[in-house]
N, C-alpha and C. Protein backbone atom coordinates (compact mmCIF):
# COMPACT_ATOMS: atom_id res chain seq x y z
N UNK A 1 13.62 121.33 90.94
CA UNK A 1 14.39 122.54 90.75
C UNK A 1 13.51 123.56 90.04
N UNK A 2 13.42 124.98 90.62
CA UNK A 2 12.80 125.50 90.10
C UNK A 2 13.11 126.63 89.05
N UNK A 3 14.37 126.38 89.00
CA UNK A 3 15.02 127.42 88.03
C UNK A 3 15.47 127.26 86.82
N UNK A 4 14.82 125.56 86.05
CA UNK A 4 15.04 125.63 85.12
C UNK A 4 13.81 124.52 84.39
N UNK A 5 13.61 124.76 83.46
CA UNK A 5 12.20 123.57 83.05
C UNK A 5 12.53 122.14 83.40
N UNK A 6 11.43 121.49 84.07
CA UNK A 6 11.17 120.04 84.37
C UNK A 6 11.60 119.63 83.23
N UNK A 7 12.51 118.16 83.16
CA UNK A 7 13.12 117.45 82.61
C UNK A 7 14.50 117.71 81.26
N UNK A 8 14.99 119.11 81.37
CA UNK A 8 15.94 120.13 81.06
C UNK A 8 17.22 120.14 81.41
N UNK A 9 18.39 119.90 80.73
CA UNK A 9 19.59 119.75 81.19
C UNK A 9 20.01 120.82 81.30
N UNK A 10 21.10 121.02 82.41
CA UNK A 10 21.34 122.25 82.61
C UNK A 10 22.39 123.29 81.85
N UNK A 11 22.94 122.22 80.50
CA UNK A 11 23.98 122.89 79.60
C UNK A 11 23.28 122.50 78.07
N UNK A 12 23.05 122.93 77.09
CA UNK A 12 21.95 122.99 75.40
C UNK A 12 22.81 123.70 75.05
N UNK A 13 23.23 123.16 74.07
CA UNK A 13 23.73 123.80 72.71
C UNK A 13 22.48 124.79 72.07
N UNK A 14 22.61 126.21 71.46
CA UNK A 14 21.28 126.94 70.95
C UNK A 14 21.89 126.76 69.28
N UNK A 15 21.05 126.48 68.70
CA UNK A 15 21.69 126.72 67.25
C UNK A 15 20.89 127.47 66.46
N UNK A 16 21.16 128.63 65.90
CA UNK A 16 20.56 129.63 65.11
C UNK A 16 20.90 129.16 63.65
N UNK A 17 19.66 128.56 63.08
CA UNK A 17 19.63 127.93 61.96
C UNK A 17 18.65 129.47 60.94
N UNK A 18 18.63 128.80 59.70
CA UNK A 18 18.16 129.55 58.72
C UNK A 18 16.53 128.55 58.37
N UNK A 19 16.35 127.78 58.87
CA UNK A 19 14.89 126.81 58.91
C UNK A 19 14.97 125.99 59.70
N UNK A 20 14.51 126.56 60.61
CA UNK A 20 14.44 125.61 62.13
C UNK A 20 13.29 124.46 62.16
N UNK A 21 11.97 124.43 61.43
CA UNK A 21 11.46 123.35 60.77
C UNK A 21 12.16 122.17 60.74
N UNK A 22 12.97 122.43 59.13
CA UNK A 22 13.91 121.34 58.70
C UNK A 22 14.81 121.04 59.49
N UNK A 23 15.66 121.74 60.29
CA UNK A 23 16.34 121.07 61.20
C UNK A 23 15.35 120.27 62.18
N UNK A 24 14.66 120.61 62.87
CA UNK A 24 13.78 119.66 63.75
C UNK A 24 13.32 118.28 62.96
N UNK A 25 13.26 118.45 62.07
CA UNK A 25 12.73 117.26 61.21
C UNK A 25 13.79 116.74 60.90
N UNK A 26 15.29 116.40 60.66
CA UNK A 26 16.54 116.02 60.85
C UNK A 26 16.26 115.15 62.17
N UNK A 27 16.27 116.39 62.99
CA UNK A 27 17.12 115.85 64.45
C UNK A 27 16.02 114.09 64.46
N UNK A 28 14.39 114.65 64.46
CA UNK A 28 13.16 113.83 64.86
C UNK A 28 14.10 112.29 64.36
N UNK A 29 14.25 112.65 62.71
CA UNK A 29 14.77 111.44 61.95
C UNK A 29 15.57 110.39 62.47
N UNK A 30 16.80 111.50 62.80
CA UNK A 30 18.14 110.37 62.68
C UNK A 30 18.32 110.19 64.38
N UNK A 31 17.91 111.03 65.00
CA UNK A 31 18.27 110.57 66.40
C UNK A 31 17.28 110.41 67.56
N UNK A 32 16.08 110.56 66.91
CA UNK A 32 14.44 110.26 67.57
C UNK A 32 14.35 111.40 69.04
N UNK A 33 14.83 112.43 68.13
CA UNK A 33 14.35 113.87 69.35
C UNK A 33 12.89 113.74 69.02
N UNK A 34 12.30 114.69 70.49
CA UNK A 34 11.65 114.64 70.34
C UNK A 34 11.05 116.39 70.99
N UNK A 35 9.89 117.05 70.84
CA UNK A 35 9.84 118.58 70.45
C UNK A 35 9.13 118.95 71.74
N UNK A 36 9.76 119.38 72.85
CA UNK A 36 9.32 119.68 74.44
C UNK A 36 9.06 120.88 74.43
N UNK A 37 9.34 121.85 73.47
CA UNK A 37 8.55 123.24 73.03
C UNK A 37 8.73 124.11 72.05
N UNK A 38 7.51 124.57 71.52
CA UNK A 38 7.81 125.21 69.81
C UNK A 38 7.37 126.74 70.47
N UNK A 39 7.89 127.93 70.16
CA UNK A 39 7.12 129.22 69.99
C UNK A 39 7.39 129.88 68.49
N UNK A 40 6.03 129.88 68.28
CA UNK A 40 6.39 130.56 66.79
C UNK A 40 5.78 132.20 66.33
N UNK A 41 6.69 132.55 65.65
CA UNK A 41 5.93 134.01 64.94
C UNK A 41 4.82 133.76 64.31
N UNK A 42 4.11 134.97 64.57
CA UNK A 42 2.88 135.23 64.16
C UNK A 42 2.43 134.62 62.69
N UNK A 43 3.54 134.65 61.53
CA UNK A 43 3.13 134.13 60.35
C UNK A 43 3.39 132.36 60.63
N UNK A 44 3.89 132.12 61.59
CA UNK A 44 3.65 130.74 61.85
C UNK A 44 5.12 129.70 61.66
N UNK A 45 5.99 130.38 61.56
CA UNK A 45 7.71 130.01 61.49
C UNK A 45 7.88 129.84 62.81
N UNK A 46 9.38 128.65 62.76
CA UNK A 46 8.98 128.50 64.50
C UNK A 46 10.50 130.02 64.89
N UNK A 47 9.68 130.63 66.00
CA UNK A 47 10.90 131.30 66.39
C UNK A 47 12.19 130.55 67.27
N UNK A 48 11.35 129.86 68.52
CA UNK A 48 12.37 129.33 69.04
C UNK A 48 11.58 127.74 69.06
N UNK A 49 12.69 126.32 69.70
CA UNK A 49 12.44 125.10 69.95
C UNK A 49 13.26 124.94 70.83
N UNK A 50 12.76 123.68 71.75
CA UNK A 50 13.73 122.83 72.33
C UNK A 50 13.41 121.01 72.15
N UNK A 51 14.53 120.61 72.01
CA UNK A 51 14.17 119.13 71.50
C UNK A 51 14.83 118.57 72.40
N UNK A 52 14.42 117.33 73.03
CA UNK A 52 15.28 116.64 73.63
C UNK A 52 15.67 115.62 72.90
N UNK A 53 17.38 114.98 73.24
CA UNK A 53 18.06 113.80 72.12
C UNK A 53 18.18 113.23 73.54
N UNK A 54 17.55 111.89 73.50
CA UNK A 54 18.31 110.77 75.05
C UNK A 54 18.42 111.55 75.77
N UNK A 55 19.33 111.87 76.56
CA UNK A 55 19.51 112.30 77.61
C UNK A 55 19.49 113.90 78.32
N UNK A 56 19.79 114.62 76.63
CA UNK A 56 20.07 116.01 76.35
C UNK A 56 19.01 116.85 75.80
N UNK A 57 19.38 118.38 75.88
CA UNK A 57 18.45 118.94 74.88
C UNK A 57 19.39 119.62 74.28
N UNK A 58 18.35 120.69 72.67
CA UNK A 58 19.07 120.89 71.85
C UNK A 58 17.91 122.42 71.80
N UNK A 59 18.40 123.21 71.71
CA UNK A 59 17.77 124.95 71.17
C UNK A 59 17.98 125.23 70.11
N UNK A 60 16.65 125.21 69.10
CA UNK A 60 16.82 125.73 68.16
C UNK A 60 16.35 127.64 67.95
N UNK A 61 16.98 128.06 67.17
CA UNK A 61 16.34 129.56 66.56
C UNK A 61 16.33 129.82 65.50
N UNK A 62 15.32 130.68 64.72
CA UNK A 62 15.51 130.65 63.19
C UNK A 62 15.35 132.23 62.84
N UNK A 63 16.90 132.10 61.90
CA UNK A 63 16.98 133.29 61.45
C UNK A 63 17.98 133.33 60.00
N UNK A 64 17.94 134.24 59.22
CA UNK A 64 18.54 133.58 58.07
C UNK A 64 19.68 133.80 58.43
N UNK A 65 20.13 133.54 57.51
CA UNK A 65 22.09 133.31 57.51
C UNK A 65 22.66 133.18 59.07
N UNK A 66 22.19 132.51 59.78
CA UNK A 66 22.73 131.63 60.94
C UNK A 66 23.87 131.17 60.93
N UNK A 67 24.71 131.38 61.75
CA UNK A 67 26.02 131.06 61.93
C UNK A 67 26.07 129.69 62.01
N UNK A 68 27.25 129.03 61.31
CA UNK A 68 27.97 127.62 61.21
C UNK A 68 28.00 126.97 62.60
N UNK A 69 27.54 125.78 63.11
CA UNK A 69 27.82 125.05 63.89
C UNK A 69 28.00 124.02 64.00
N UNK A 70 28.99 123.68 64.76
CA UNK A 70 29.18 121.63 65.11
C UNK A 70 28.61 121.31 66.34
N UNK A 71 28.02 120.13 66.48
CA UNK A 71 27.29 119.52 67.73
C UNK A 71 27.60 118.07 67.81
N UNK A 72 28.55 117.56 68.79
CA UNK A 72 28.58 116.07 69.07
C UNK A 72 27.10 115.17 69.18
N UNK A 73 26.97 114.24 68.97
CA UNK A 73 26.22 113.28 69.71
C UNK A 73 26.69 112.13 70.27
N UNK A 74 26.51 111.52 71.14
CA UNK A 74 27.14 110.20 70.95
C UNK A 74 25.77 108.88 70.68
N UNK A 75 26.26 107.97 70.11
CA UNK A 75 25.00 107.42 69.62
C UNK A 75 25.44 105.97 69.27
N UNK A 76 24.53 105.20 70.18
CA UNK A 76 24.58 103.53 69.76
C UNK A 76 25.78 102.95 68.49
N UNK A 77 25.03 103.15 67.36
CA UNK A 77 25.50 103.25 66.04
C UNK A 77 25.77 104.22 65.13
N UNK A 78 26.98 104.68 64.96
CA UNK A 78 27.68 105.92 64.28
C UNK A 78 27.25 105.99 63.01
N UNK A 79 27.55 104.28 62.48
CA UNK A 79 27.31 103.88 60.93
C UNK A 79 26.15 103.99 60.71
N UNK A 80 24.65 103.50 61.30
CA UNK A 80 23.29 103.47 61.39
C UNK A 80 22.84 105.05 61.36
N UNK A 81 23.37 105.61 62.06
CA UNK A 81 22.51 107.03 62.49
C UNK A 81 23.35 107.75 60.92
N UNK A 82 24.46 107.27 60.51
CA UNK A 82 24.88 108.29 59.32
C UNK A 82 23.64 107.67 57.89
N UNK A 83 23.86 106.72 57.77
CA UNK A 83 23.37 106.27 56.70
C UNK A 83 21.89 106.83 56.98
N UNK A 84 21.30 106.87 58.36
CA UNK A 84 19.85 107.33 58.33
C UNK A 84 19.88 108.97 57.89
N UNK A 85 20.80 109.53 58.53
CA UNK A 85 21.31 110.76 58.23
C UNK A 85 21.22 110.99 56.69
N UNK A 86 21.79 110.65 55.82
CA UNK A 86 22.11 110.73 54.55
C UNK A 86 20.65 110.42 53.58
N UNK A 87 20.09 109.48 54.44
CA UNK A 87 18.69 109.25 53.92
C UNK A 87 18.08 110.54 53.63
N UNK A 88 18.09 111.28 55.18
CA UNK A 88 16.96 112.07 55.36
C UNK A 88 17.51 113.67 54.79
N UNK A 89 18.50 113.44 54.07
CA UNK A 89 18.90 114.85 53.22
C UNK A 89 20.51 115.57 53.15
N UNK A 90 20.77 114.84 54.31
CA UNK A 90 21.97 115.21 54.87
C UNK A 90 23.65 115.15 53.76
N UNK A 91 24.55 116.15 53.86
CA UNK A 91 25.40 116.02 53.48
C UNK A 91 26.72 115.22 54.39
N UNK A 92 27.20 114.38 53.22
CA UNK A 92 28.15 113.44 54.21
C UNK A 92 29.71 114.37 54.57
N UNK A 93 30.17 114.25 55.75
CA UNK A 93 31.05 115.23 55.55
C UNK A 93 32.25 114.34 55.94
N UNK A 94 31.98 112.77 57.07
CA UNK A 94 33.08 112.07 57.13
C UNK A 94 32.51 110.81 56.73
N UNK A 95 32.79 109.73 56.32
CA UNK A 95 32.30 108.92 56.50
C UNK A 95 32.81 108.20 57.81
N UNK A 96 31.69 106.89 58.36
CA UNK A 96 32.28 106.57 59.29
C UNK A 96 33.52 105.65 59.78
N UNK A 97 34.00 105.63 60.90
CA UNK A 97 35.86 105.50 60.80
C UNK A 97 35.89 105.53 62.69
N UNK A 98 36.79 104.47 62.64
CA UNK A 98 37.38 104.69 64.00
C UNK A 98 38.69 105.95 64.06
N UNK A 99 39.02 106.05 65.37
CA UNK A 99 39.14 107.52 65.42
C UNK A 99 40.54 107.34 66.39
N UNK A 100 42.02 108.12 66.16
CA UNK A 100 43.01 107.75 67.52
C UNK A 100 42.33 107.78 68.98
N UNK A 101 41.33 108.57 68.64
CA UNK A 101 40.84 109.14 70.66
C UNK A 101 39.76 107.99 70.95
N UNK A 102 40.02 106.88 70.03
CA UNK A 102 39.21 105.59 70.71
C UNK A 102 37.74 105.84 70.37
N UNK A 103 37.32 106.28 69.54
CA UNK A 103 35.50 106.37 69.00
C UNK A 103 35.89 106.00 67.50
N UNK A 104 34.76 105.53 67.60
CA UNK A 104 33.96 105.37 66.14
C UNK A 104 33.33 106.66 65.59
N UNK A 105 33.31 107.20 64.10
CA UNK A 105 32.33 108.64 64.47
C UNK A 105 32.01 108.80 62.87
N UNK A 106 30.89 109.54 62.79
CA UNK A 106 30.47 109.97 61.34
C UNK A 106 30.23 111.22 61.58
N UNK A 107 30.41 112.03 60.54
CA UNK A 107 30.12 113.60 60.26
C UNK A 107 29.32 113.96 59.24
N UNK A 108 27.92 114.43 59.51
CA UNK A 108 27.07 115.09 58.04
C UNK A 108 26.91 116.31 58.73
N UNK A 109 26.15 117.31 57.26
CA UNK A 109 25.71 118.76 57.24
C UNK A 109 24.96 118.60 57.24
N UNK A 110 23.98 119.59 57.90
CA UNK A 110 22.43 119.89 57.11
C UNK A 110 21.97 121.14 57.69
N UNK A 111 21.54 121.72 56.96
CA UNK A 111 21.56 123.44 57.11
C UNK A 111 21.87 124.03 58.33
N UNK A 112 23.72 124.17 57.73
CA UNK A 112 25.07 124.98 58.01
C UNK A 112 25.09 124.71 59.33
N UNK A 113 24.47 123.28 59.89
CA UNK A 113 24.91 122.47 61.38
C UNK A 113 25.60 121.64 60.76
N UNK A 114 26.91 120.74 61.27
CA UNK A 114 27.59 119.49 61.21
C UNK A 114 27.39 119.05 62.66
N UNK A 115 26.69 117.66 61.99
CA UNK A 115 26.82 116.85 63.28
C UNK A 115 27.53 115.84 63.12
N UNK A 116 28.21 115.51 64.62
CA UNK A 116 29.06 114.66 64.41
C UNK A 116 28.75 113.58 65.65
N UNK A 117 28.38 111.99 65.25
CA UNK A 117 27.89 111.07 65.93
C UNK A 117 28.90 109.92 66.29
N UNK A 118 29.19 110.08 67.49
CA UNK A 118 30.14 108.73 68.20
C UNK A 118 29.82 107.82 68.80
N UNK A 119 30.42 106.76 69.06
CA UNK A 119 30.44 105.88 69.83
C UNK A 119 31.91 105.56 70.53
N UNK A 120 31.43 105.30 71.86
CA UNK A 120 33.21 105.43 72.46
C UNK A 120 33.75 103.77 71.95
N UNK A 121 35.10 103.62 71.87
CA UNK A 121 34.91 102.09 71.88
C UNK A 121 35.44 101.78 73.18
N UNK A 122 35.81 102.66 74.04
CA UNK A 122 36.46 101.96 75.10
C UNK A 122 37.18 101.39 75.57
């Protein structure tokens, strides 16, 4: 396909963070993204990213006071990826808990993103 980058899903969440760095270094941590392209300003901040998580990608942008966002994942281990989460700086926002809609799920912050990591139980 030529209308959109080799190995690129065709729907990314963009998240306009206030240190797009530290968020990339989050995502790398707890969910083993990995960084398919950086462009940065001239003083060397990244302007834009794209990371891929498993199956997906994720757009980052950095600008200050970036608007609040939530981003699902779904992920092997809810409990594992929070506690790694929490390691790597993160604020806890649920702990993890099965859920009426049949998942397992944990919720942390980390600069003014909440992510929130499931597992279906099926």
């Amino acid at each position: 396909m030529d209308w959109k980058p080799e190995g690129q899903t065709s729907v990314a969440p963009y998240l306009i963070v206030s240190d797009a760095a530290a968020q990339a270094e989050f995502l790398k941590a707890v969910f083993g993204a990995e960084v398919l392209e950086a462009h940065r300003h001239e003083g060397g901040g990244i302007r834009h990213m794209t990371l891929r998580l498993d199956d997906g990608t994720v757009m980052i942008g950095q600008a200050p006071d970036g608007p609040e966002a939530h981003v699902h994942v779904w992920v092997a281990d809810p409990a594992a990826a929070h506690r790694t989460a929490l390691a790597a700086g993160a604020e806890d926002i649920q702990p993890p808990r099965d859920t009426a809609e049949g998942d397992s799920r944990a919720g942390v912050r980390v600069g003014g993103i909440t992510w929130w990591m499931s597992r279906h139980r099926g």
